[in-house]
N, C-alpha and C. Protein backbone atom coordinates (compact mmCIF):
# COMPACT_ATOMS: atom_id res chain seq x y z
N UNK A 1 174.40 -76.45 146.73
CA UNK A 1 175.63 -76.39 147.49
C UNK A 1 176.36 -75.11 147.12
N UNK A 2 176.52 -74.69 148.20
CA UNK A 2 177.44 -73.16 148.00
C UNK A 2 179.21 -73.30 146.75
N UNK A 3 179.42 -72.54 146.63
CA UNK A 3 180.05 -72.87 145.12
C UNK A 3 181.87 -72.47 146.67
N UNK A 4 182.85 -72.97 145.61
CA UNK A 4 184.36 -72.81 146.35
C UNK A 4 184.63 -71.71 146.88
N UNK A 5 183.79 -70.85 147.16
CA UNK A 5 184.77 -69.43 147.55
C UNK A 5 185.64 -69.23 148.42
N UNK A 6 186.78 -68.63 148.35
CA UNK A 6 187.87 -68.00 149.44
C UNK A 6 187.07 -66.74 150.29
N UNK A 7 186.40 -66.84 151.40
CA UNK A 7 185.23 -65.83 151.95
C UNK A 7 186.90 -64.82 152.53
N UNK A 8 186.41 -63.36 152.64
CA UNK A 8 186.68 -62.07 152.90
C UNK A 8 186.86 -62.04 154.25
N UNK A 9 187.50 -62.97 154.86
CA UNK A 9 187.82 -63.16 156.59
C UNK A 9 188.78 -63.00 157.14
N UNK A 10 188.61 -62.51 157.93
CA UNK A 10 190.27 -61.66 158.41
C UNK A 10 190.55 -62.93 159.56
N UNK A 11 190.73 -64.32 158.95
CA UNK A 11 190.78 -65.24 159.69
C UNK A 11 191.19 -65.37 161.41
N UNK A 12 192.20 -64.26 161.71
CA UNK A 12 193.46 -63.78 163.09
C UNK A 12 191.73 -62.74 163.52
N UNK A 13 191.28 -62.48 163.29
CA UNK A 13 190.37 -61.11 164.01
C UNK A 13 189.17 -61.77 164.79
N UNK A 14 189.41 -63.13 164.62
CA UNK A 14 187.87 -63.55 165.32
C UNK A 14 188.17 -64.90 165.51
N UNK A 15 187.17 -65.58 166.53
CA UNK A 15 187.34 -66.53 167.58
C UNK A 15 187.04 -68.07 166.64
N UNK A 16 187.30 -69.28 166.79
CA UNK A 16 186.62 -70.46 166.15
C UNK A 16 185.05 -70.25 165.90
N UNK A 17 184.05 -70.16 166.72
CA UNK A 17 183.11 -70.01 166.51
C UNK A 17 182.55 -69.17 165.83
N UNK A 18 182.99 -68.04 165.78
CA UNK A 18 182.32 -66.72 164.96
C UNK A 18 183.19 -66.78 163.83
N UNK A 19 184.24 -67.58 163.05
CA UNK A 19 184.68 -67.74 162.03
C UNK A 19 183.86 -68.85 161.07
N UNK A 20 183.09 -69.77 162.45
CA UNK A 20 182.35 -70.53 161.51
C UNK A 20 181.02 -69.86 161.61
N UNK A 21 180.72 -68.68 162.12
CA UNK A 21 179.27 -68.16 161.72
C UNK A 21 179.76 -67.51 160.44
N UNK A 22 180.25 -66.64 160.29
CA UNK A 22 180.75 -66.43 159.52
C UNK A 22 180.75 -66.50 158.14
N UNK A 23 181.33 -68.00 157.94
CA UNK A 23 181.65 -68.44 157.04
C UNK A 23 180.65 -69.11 156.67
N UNK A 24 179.23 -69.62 157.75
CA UNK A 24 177.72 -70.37 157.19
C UNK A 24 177.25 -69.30 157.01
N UNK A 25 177.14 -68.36 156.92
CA UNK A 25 176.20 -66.99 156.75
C UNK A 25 176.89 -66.76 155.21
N UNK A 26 177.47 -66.71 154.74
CA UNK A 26 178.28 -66.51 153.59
C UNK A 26 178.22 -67.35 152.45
N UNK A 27 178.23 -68.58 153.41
CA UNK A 27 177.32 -70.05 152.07
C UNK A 27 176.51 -69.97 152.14
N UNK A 28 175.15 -69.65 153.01
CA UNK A 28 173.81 -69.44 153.00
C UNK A 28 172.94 -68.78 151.95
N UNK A 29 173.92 -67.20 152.16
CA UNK A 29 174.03 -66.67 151.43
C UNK A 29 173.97 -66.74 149.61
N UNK A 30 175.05 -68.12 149.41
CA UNK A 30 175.33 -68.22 148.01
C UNK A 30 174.32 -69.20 147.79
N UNK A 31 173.90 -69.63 148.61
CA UNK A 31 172.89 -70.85 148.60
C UNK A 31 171.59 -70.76 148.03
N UNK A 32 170.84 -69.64 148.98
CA UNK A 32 170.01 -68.40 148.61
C UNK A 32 170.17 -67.88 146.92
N UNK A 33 170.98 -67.59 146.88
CA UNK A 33 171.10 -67.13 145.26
C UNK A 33 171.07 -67.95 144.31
N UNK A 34 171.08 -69.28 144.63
CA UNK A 34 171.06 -70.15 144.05
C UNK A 34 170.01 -70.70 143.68
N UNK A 35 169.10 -71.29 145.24
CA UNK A 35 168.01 -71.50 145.55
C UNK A 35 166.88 -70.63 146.23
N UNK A 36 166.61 -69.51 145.61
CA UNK A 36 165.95 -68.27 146.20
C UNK A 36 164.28 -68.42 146.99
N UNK A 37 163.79 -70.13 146.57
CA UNK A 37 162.82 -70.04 146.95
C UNK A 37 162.47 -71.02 148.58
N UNK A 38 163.95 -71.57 148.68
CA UNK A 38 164.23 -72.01 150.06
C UNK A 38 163.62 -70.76 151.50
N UNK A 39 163.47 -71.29 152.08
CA UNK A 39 162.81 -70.63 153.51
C UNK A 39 164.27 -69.38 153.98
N UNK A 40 163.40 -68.05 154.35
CA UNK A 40 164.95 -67.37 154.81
C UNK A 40 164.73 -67.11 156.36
N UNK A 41 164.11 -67.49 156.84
CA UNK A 41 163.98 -67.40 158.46
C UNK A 41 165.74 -67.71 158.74
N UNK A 42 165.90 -68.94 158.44
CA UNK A 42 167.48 -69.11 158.79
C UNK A 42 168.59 -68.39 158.55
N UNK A 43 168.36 -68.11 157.15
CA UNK A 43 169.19 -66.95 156.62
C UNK A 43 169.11 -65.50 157.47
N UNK A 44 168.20 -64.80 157.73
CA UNK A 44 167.91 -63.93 158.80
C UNK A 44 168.27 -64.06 159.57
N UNK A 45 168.58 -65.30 159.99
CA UNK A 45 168.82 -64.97 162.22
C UNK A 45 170.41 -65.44 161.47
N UNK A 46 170.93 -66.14 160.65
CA UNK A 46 172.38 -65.62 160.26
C UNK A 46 173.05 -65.05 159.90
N UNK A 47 172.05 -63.94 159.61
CA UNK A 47 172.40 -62.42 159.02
C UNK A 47 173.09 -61.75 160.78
N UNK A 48 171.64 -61.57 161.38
CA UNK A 48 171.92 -61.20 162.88
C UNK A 48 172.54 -61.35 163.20
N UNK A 49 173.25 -62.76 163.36
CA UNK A 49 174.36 -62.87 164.12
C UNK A 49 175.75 -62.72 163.43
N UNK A 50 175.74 -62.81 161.95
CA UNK A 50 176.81 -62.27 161.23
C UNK A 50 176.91 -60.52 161.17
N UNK A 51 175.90 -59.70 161.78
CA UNK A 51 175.85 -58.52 162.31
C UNK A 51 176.83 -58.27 163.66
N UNK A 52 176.00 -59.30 164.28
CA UNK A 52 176.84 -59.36 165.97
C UNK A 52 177.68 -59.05 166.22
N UNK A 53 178.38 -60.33 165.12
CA UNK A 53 180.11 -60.59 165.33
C UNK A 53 180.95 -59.76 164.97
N UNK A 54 180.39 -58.62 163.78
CA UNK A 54 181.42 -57.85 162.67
C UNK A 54 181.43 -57.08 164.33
N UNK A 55 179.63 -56.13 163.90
CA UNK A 55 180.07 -54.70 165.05
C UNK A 55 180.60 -54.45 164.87
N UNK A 56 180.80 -53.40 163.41
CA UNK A 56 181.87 -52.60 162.97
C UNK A 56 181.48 -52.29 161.57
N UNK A 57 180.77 -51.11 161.08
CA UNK A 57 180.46 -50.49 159.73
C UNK A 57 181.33 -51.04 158.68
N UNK A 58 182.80 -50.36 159.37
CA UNK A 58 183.76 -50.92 158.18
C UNK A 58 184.30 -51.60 157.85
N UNK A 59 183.78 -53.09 158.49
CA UNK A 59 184.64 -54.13 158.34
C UNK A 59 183.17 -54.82 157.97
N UNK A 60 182.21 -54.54 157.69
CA UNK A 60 180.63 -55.35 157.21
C UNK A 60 180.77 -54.79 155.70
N UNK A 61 181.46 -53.54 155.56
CA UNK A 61 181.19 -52.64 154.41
C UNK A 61 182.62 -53.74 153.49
N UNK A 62 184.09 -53.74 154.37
CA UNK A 62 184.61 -54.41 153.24
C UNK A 62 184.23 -55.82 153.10
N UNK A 63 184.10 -56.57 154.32
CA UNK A 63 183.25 -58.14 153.42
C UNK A 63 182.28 -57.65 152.44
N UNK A 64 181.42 -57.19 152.37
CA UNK A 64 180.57 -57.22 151.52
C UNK A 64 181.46 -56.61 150.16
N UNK A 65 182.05 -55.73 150.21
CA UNK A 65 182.31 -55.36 149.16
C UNK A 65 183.21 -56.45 148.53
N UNK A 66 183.75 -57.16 148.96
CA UNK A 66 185.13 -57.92 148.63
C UNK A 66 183.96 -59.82 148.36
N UNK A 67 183.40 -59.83 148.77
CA UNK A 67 182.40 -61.10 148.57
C UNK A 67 181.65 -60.58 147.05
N UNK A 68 180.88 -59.59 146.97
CA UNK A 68 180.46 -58.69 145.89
C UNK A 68 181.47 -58.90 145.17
N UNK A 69 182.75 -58.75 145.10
CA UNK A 69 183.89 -58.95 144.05
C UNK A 69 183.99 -60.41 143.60
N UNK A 70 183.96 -61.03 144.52
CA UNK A 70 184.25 -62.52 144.46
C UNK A 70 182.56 -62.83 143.76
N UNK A 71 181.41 -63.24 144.12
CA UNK A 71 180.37 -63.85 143.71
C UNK A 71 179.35 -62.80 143.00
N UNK A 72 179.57 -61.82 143.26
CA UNK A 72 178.39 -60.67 142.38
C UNK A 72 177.23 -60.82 143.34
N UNK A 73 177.38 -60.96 144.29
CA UNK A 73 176.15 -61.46 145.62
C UNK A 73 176.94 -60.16 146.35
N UNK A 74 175.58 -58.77 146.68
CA UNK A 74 175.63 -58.02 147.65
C UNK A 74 174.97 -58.55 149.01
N UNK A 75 175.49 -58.19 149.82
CA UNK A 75 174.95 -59.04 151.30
C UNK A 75 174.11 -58.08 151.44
N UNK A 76 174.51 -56.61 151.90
CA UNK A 76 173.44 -55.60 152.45
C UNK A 76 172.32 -55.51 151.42
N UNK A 77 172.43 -55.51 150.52
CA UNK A 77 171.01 -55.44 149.47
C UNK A 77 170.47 -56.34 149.32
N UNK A 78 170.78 -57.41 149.43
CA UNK A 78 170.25 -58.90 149.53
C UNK A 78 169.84 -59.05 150.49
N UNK A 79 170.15 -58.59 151.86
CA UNK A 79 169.76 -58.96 153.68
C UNK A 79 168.05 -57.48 153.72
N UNK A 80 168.71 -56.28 153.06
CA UNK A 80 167.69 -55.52 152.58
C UNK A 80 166.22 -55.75 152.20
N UNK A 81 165.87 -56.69 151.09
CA UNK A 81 165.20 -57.08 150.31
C UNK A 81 164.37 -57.69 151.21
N UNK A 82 165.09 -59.24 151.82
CA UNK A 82 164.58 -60.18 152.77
C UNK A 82 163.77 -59.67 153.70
N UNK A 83 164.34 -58.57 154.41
CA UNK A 83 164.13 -57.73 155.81
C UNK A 83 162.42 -57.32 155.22
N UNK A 84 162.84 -56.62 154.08
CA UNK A 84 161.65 -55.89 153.72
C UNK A 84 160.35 -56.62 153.26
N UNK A 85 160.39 -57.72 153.08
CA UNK A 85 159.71 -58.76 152.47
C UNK A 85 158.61 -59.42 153.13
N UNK A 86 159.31 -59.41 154.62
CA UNK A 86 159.08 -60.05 155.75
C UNK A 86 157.22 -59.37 156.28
């Protein structure tokens, strides 16, 4: 189970639905780090669509950096790895 975090969401900038992609791409995420040998097909296509939604360098660059602050979990080097794995 993904641990309490306060996720890096500019809650006002995005719609119900893409707040809850969002925010499952982000526990997935911690989930993954947790349980690294779980399947990442899912994690991948919630990467994608947690891509979708940002569409925007600098607003992918501060979640990550600000989640990285919070859990020590990089998204882009972590989504990196997966990609490459594949």
């Amino acid at each position: 189970m993904a641990t309490e975090t306060s996720y890096p969401i500019d809650y006002n900038a995005y719609d119900t639905l893409e707040i809850i992609a969002l925010v499952e791409f982000l526990a997935a995420l911690e989930e993954y780090h947790q349980h690294p040998t779980q399947p990442t097909a899912p994690l991948i296509e919630q990467y994608h669509e947690f891509r979708r939604i940002l569409a925007n360098k600098a607003e992918e660059k501060r979640i990550d950096d600000a989640f990285y602050a919070q859990t020590g979990i990089r998204i882009f080097q972590t989504m990196q790895t997966l990609l490459e794995s594949r």
